[in-house]
N, C-alpha and C. Protein backbone atom coordinates (compact mmCIF):
# COMPACT_ATOMS: atom_id res chain seq x y z
N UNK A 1 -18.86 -29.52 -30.62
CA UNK A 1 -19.10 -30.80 -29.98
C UNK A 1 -20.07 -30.60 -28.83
N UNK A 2 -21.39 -31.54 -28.58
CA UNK A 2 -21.86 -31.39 -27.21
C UNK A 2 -21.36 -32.69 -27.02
N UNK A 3 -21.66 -32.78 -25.61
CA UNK A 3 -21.99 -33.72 -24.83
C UNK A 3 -23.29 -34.05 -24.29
N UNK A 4 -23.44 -35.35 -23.25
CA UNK A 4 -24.20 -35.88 -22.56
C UNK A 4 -24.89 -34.34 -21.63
N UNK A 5 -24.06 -33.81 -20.94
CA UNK A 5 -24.64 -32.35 -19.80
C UNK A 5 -25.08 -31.24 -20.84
N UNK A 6 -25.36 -31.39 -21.80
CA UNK A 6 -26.04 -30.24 -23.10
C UNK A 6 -25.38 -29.02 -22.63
N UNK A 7 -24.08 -29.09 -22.56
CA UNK A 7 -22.99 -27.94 -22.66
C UNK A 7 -22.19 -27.86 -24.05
N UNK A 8 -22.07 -27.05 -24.71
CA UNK A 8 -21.87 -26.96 -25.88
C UNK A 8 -19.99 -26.43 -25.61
N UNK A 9 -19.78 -26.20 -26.67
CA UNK A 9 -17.97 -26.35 -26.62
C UNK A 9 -18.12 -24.35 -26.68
N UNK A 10 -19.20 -23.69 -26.62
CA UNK A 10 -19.33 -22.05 -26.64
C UNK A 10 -19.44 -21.98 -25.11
N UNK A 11 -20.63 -22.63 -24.91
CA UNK A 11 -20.83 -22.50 -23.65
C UNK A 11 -20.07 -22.89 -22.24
N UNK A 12 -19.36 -24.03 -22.59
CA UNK A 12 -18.35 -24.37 -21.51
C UNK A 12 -17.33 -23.47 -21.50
N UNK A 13 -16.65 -23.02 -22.89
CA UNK A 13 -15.45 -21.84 -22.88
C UNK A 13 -16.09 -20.64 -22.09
N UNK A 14 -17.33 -20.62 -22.15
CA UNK A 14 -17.52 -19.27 -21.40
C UNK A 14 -17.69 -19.24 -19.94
N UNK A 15 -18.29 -20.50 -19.37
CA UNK A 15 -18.25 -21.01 -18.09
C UNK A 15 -16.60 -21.31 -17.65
N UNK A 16 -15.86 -21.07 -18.55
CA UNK A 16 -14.22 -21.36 -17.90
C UNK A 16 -13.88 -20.34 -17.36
N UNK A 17 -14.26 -18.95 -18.45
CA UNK A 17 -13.86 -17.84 -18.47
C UNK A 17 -14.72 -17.19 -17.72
N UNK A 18 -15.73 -17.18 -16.98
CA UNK A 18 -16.53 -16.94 -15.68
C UNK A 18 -15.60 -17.54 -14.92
N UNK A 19 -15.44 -18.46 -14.38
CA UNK A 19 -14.95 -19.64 -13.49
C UNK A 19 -13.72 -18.67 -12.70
N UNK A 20 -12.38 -18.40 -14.20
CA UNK A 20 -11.22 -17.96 -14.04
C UNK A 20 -11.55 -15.89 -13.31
N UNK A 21 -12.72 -15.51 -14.17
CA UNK A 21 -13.13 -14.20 -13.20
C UNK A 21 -13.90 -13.94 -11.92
N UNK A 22 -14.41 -15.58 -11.03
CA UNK A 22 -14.96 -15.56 -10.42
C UNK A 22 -16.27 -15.50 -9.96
N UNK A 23 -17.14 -15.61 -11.28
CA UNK A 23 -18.25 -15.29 -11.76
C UNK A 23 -19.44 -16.29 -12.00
N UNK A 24 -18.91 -17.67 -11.45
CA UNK A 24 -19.05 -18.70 -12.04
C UNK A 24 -20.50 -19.17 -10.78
N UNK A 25 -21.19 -19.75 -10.79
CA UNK A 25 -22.21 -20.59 -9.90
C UNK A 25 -21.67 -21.94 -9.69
N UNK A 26 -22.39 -22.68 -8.89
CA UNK A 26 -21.51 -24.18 -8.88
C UNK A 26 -22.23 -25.29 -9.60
N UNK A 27 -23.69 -24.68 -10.50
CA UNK A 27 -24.56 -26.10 -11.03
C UNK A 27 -23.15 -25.09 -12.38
N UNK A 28 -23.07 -24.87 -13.17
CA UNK A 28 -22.37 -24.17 -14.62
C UNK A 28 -21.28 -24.65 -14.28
N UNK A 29 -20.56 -24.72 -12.96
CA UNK A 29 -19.21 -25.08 -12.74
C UNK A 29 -18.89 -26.90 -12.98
N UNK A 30 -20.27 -27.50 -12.47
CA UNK A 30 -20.10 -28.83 -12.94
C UNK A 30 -20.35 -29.23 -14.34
N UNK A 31 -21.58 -28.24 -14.84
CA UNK A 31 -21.70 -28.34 -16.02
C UNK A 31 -20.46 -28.51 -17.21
N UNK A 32 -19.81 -27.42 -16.88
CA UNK A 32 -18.53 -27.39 -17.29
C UNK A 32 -17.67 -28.16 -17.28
N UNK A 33 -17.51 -28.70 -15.86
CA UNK A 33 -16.44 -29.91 -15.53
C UNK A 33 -16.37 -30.88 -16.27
N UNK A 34 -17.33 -31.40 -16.40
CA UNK A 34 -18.24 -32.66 -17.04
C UNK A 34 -17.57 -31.76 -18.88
N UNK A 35 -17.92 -31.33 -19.02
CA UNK A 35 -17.45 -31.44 -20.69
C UNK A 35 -16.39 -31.03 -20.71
N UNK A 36 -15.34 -30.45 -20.02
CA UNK A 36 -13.71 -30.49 -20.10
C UNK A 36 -13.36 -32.17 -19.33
N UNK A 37 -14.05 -32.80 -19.06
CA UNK A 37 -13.83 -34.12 -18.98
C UNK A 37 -13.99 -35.12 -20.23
N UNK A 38 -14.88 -34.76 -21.33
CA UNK A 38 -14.77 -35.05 -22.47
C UNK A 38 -15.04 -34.43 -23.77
N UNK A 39 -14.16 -33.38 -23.79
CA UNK A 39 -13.38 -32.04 -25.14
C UNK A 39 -12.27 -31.65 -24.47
N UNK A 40 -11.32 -32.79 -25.73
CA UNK A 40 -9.78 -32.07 -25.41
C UNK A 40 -9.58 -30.61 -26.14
N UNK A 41 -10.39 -30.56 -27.03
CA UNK A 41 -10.19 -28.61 -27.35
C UNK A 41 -10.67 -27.96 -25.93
N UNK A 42 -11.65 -27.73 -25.78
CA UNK A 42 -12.22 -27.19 -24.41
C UNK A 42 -11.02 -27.32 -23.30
N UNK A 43 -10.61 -28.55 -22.99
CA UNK A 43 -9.89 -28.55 -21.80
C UNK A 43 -8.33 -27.65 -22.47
N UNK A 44 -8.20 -28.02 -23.10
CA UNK A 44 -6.91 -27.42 -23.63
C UNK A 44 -7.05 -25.86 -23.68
N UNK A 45 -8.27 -25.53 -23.91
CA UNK A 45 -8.42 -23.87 -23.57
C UNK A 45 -8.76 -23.16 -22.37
N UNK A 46 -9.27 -24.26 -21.43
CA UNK A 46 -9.39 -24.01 -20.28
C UNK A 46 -7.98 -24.17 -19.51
N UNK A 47 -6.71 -25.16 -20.23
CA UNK A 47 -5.40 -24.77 -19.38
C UNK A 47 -4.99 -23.64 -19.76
N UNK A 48 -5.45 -23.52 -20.87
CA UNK A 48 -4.10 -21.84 -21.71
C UNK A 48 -4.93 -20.97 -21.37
N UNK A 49 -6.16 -20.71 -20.58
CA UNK A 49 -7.31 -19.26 -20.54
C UNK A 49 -6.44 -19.52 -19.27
N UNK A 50 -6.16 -20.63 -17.87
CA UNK A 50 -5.86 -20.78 -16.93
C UNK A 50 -4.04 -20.05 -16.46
N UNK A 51 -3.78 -20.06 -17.58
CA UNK A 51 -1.99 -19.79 -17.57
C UNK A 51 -2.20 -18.33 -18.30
N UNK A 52 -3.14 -18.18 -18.93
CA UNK A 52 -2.61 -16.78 -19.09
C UNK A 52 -3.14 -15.99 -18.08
N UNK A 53 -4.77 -16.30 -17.23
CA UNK A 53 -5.08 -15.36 -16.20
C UNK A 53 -3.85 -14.99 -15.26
N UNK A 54 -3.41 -16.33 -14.86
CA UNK A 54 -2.41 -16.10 -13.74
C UNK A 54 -1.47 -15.48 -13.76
N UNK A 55 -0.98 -15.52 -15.52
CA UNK A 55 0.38 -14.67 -15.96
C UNK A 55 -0.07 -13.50 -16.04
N UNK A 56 -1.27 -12.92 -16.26
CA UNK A 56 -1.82 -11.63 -16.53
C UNK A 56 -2.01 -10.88 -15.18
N UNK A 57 -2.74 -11.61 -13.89
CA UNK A 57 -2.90 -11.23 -12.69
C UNK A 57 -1.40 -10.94 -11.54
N UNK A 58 -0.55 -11.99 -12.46
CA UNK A 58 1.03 -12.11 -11.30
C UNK A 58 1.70 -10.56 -11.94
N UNK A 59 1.35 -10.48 -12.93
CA UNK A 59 2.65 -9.63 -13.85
C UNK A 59 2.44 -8.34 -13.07
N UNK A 60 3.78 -7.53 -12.76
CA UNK A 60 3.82 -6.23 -12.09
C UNK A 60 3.41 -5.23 -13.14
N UNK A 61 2.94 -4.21 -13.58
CA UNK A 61 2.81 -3.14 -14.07
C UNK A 61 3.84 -2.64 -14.16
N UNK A 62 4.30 -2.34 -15.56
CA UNK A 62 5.48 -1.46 -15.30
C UNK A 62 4.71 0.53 -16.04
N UNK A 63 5.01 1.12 -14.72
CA UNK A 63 4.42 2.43 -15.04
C UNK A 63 5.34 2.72 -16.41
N UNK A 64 3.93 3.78 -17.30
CA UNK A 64 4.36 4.38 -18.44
C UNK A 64 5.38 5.41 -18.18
N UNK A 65 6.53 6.09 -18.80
CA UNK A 65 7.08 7.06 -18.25
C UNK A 65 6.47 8.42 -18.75
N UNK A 66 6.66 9.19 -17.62
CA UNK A 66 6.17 10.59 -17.36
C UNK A 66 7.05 11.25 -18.59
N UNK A 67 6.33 11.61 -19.83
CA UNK A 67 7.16 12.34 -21.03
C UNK A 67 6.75 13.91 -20.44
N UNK A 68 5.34 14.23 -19.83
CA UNK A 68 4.71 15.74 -20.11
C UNK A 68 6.07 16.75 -20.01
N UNK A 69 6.69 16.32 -18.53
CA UNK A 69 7.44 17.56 -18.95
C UNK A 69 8.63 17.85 -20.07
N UNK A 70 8.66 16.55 -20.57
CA UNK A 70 9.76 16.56 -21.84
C UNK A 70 8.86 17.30 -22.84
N UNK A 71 7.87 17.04 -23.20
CA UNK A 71 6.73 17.72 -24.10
C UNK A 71 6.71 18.98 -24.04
N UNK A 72 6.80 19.44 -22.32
CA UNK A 72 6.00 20.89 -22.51
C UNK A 72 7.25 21.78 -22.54
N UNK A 73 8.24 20.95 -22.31
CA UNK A 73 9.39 21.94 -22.57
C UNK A 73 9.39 22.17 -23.79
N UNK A 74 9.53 21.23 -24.88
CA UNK A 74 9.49 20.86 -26.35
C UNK A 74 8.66 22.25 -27.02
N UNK A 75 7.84 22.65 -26.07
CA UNK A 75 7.00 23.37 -26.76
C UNK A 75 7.31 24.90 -26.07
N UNK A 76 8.30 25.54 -26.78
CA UNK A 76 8.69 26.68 -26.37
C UNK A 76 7.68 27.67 -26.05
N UNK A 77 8.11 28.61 -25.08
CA UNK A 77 7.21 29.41 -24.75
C UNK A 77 5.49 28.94 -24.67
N UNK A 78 5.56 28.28 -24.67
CA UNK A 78 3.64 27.57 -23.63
C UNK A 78 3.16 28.50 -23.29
N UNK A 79 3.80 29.38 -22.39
CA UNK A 79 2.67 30.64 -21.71
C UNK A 79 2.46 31.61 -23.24
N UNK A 80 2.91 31.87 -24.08
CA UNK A 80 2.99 32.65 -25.33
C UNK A 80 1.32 31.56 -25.85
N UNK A 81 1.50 30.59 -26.08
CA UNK A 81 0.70 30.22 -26.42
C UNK A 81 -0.75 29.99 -26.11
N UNK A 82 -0.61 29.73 -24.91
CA UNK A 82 -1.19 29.67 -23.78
C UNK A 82 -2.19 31.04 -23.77
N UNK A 83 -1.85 31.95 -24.13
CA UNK A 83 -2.35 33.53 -23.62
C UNK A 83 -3.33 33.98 -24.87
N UNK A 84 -2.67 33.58 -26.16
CA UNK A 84 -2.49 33.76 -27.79
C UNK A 84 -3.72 32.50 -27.67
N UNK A 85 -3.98 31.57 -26.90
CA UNK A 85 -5.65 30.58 -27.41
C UNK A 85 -6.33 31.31 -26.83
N UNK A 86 -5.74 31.87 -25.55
CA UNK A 86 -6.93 32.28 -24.02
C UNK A 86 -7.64 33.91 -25.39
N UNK A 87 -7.08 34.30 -25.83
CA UNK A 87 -7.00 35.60 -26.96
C UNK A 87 -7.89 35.30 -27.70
N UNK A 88 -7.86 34.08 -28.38
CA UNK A 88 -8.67 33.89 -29.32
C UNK A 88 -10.12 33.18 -29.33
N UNK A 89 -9.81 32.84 -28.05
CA UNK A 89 -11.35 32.28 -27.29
C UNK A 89 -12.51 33.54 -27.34
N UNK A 90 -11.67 34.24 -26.95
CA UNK A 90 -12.19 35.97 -26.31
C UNK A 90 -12.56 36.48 -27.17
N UNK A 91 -11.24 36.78 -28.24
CA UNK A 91 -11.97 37.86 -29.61
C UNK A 91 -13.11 36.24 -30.66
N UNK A 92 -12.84 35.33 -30.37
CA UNK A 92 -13.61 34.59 -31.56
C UNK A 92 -15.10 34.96 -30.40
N UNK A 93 -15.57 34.42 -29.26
CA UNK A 93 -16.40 34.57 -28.95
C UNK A 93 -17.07 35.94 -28.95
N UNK A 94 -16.46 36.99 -28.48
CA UNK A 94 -16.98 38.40 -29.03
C UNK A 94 -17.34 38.62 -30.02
N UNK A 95 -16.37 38.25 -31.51
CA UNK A 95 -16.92 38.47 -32.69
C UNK A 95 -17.90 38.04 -33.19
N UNK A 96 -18.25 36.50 -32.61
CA UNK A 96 -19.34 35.63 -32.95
C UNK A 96 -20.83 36.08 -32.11
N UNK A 97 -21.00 36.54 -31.40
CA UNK A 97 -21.62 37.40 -30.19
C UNK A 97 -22.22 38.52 -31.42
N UNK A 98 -21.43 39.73 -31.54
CA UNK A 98 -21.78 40.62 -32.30
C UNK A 98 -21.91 40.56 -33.87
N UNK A 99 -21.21 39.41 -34.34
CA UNK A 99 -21.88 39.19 -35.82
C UNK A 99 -23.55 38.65 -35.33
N UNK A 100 -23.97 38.18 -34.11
CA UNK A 100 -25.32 37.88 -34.65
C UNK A 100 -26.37 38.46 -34.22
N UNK A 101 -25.71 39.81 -33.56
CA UNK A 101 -26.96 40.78 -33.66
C UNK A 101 -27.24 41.34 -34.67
N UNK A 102 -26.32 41.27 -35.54
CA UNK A 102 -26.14 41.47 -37.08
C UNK A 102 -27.64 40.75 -37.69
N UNK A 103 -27.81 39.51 -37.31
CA UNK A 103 -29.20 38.92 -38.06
C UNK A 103 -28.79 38.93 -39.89
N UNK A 104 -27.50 38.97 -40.35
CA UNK A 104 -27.46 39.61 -41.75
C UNK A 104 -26.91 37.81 -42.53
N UNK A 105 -27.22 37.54 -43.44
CA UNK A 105 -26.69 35.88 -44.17
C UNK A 105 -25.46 36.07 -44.30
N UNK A 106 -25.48 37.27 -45.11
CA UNK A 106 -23.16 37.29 -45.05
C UNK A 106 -22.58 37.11 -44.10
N UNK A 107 -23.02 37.48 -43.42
CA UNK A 107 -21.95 36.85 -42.08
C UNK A 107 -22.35 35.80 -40.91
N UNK A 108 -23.31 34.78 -41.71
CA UNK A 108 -23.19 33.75 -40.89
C UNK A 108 -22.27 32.48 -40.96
N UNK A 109 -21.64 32.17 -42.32
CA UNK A 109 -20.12 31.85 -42.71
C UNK A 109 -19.38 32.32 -41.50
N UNK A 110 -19.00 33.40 -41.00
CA UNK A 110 -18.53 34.24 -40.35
C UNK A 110 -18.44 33.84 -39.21
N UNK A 111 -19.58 33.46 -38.42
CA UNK A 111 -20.28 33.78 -37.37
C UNK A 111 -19.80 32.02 -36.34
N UNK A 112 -20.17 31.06 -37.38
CA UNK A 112 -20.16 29.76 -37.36
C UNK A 112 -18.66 29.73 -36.99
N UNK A 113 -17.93 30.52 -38.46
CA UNK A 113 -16.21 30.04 -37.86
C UNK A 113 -15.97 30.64 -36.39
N UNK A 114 -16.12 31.64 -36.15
CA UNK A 114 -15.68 32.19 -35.12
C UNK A 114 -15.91 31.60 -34.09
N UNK A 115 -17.65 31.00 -33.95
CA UNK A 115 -17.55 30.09 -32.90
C UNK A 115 -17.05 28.37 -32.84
N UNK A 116 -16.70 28.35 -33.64
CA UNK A 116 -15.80 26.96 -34.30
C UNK A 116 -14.99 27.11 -33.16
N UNK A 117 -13.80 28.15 -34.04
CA UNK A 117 -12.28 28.74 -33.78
C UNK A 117 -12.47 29.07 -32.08
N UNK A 118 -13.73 29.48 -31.98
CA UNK A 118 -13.72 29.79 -29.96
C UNK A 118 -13.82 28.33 -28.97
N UNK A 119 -14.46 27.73 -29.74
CA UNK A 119 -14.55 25.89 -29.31
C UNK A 119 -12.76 25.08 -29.32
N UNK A 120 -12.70 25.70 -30.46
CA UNK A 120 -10.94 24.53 -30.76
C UNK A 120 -10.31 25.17 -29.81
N UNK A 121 -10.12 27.00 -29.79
CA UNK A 121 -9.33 27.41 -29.03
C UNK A 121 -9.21 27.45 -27.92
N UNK A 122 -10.44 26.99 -27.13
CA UNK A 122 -10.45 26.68 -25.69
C UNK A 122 -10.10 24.79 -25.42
N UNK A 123 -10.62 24.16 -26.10
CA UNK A 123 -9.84 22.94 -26.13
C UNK A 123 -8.26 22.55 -26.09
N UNK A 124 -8.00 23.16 -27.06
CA UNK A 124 -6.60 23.75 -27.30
C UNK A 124 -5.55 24.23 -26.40
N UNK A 125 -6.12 24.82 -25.79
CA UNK A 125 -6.06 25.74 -24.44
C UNK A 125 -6.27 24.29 -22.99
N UNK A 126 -7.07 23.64 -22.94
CA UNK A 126 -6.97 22.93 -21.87
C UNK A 126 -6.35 21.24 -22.01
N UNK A 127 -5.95 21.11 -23.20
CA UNK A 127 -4.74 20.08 -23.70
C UNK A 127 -3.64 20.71 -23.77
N UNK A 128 -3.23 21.53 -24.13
CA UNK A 128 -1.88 22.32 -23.87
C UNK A 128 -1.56 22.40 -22.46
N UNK A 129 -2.22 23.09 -21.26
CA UNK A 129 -1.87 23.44 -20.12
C UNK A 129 -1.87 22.05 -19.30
N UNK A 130 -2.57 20.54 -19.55
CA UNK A 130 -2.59 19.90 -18.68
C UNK A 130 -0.93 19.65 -18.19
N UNK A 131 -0.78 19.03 -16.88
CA UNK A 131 0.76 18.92 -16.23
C UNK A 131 0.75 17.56 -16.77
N UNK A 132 0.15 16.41 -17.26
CA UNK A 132 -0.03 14.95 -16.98
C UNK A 132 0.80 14.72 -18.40
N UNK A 133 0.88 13.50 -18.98
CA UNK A 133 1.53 13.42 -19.98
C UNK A 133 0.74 13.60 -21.07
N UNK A 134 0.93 14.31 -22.12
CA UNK A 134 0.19 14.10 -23.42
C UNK A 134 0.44 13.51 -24.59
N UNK A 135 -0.03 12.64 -25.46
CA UNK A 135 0.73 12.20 -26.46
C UNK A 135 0.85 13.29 -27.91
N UNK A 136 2.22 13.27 -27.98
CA UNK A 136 2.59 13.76 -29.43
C UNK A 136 1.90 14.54 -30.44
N UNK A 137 1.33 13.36 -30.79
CA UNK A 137 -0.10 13.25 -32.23
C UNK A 137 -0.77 14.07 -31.64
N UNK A 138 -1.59 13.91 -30.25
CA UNK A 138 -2.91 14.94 -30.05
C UNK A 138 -2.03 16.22 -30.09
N UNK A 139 -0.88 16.52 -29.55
CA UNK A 139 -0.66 17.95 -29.13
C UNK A 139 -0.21 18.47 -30.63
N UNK A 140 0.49 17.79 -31.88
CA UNK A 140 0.13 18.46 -33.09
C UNK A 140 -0.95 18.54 -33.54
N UNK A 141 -2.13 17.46 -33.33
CA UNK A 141 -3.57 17.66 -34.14
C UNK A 141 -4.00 18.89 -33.14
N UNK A 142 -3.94 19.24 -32.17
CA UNK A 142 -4.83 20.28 -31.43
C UNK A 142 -4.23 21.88 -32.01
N UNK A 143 -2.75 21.19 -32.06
CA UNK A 143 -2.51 23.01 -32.83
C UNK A 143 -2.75 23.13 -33.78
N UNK A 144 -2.50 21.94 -34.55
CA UNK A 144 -2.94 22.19 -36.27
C UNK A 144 -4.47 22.77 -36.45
N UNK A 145 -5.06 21.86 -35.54
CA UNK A 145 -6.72 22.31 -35.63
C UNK A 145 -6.70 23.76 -35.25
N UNK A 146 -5.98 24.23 -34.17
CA UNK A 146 -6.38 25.74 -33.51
C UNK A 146 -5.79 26.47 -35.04
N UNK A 147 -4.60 26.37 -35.52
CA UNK A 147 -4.39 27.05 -36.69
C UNK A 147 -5.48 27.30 -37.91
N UNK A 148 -5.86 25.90 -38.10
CA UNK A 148 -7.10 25.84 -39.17
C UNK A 148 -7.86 26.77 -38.88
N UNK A 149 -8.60 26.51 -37.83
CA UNK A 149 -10.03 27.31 -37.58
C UNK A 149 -9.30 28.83 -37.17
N UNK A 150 -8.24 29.44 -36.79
CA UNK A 150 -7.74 30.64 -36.84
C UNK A 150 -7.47 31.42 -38.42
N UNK A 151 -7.33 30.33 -39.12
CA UNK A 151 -6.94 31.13 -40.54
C UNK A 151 -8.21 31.24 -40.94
N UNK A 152 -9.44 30.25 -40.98
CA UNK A 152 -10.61 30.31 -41.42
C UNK A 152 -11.41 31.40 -41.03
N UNK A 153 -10.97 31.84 -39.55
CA UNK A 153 -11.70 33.18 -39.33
C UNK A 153 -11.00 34.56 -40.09
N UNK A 154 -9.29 34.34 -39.88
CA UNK A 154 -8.74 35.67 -40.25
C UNK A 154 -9.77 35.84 -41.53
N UNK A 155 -9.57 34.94 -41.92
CA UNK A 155 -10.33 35.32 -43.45
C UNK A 155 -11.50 35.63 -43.29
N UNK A 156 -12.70 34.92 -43.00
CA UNK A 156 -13.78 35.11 -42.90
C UNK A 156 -13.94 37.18 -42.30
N UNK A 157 -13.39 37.18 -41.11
CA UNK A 157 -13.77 38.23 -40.63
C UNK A 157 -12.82 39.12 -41.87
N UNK A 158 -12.11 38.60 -42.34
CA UNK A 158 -11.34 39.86 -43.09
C UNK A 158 -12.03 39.99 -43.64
N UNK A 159 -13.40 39.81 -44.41
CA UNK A 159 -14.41 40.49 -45.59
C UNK A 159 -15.06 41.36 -44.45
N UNK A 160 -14.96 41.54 -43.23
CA UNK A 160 -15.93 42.33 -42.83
C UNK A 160 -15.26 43.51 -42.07
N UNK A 161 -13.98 42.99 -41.96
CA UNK A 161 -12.97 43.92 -41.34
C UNK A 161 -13.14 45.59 -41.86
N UNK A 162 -13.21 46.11 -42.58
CA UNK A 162 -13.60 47.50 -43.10
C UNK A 162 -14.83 47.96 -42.46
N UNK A 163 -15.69 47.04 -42.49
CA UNK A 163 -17.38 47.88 -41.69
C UNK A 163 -17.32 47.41 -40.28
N UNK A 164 -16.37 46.54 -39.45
CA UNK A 164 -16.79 46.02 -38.08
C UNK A 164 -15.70 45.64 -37.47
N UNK A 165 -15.70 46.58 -36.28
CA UNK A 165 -13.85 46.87 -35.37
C UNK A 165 -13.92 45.03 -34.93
N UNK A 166 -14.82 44.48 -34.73
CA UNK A 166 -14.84 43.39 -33.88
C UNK A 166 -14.31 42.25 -34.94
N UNK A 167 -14.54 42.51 -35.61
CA UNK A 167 -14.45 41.77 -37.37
C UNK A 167 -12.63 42.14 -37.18
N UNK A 168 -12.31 43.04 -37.13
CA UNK A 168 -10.75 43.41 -37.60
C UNK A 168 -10.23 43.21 -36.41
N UNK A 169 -10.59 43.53 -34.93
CA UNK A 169 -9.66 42.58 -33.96
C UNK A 169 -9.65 40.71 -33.98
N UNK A 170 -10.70 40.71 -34.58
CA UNK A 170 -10.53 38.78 -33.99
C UNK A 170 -9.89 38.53 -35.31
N UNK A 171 -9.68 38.97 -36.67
CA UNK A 171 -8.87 38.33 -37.57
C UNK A 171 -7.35 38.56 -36.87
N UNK A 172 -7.16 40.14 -36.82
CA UNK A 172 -5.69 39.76 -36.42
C UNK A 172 -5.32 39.16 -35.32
N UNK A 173 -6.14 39.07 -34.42
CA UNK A 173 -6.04 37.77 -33.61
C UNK A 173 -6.01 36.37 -34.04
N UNK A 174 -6.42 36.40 -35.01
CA UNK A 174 -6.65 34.93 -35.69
C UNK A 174 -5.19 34.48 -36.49
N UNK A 175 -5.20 35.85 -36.98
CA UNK A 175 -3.87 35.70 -37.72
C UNK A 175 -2.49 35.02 -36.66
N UNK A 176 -2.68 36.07 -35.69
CA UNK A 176 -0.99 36.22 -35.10
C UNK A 176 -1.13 34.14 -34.40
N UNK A 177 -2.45 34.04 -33.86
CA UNK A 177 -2.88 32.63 -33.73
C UNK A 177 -2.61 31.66 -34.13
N UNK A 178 -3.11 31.65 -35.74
CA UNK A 178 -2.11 30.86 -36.27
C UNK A 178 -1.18 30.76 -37.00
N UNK A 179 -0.08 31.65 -36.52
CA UNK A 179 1.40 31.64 -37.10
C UNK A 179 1.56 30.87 -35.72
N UNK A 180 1.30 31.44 -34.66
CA UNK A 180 2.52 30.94 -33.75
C UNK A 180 1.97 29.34 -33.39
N UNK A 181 1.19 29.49 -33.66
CA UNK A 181 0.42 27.45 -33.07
C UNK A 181 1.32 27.04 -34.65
N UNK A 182 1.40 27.60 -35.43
CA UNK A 182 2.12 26.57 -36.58
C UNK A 182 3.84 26.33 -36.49
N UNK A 183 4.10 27.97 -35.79
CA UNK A 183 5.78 27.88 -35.27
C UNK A 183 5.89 26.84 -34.11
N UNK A 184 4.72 26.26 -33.06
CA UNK A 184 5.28 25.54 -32.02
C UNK A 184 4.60 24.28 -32.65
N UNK A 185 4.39 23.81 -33.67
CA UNK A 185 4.06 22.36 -34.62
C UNK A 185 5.27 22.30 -34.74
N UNK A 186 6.53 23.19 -34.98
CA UNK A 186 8.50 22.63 -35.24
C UNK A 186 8.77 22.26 -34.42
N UNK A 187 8.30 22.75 -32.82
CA UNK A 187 8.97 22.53 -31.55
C UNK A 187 8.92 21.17 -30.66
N UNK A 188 7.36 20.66 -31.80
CA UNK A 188 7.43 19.58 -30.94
C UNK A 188 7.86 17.90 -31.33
N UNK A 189 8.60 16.94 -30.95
CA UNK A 189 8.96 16.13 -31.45
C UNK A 189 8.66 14.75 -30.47
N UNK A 190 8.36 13.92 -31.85
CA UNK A 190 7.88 12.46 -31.03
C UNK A 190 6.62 11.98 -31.78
């Protein structure tokens, strides 16, 4: 619907909704007036935009509750884990380091996971340790992920494990990695 003030029934709803955030000028404010003086849709959305600001602005906040430390208890031994990402940051980045002075194609499969697995595992590592609350879902997707990219290296480096010490520490690092990020996926609930 327009009217006579060439305010359209878009344009006045949006001049309400300025109006109600304070945003409003005073030629748009009459503009407006003038067509909630004739559009009962308009005016009728300008009382219910009007009743819900106020109900939205009066309403107290009720704080979320603090779960973290229910979480981080949940998650037995944390410092075990905690030490076991800080581990695998270390040997994935070392291994990935010295596979590429290598310059060799076989082991750039290799090379990629490791620095994958050194990326998740430091992520991993600084969502686990926060004190604040974390939700649920992320703290299983972050271990599940640290597990993934830990088995992807055990393996990977296990083809190279026989010719390269660095190759055979970061798998069994990778390994023991992700057993225990998959043992504290039981621990946690919610």
């Amino acid at each position: 619907m327009e009217d006579y003030c060439h305010v359209d029934c878009t344009q006045c709803r949006e001049a309400v909704s300025a109006r109600l955030d304070g945003e409003q000028s005073a030629t748009e404010s009459s503009a407006a007036d003038a067509h909630l003086a004739t559009c009962l849709g308009c005016s009728q959305f300008s009382d219910d935009a009007a009743q819900i600001t106020k109900l939205a602005r009066s309403a107290s906040a009720v704080p979320a509750p603090d779960v973290s430390a229910k979480i981080m208890s949940t998650v037995d031994g944390l410092g075990t884990v905690l030490a076991v990402l800080t581990d695998l940051d270390r040997h994935s980045t070392a291994c990935a380091t010295a596979m590429m002075a290598h310059h060799t194609a076989d082991m750039l499969s290799a090379t990629r996971a490791a620095l994958d697995c050194a990326d998740i595992a430091a992520a991993a590592h600084r969502v686990l340790s926060r004190d604040t609350a974390t939700d649920t879902g992320v703290l299983k997707a972050i271990l599940q992920a640290a597990a993934t990219a830990a088995d992807r290296c055990a393996t990977e480096c296990g083809y190279h494990a026989v010719h390269h010490s660095h190759c055979r520490d970061h798998s069994e690092a990778a390994r023991r990695a992700a057993q225990l990020c998959r043992a504290q996926l039981h621990h946690i609930t919610g």
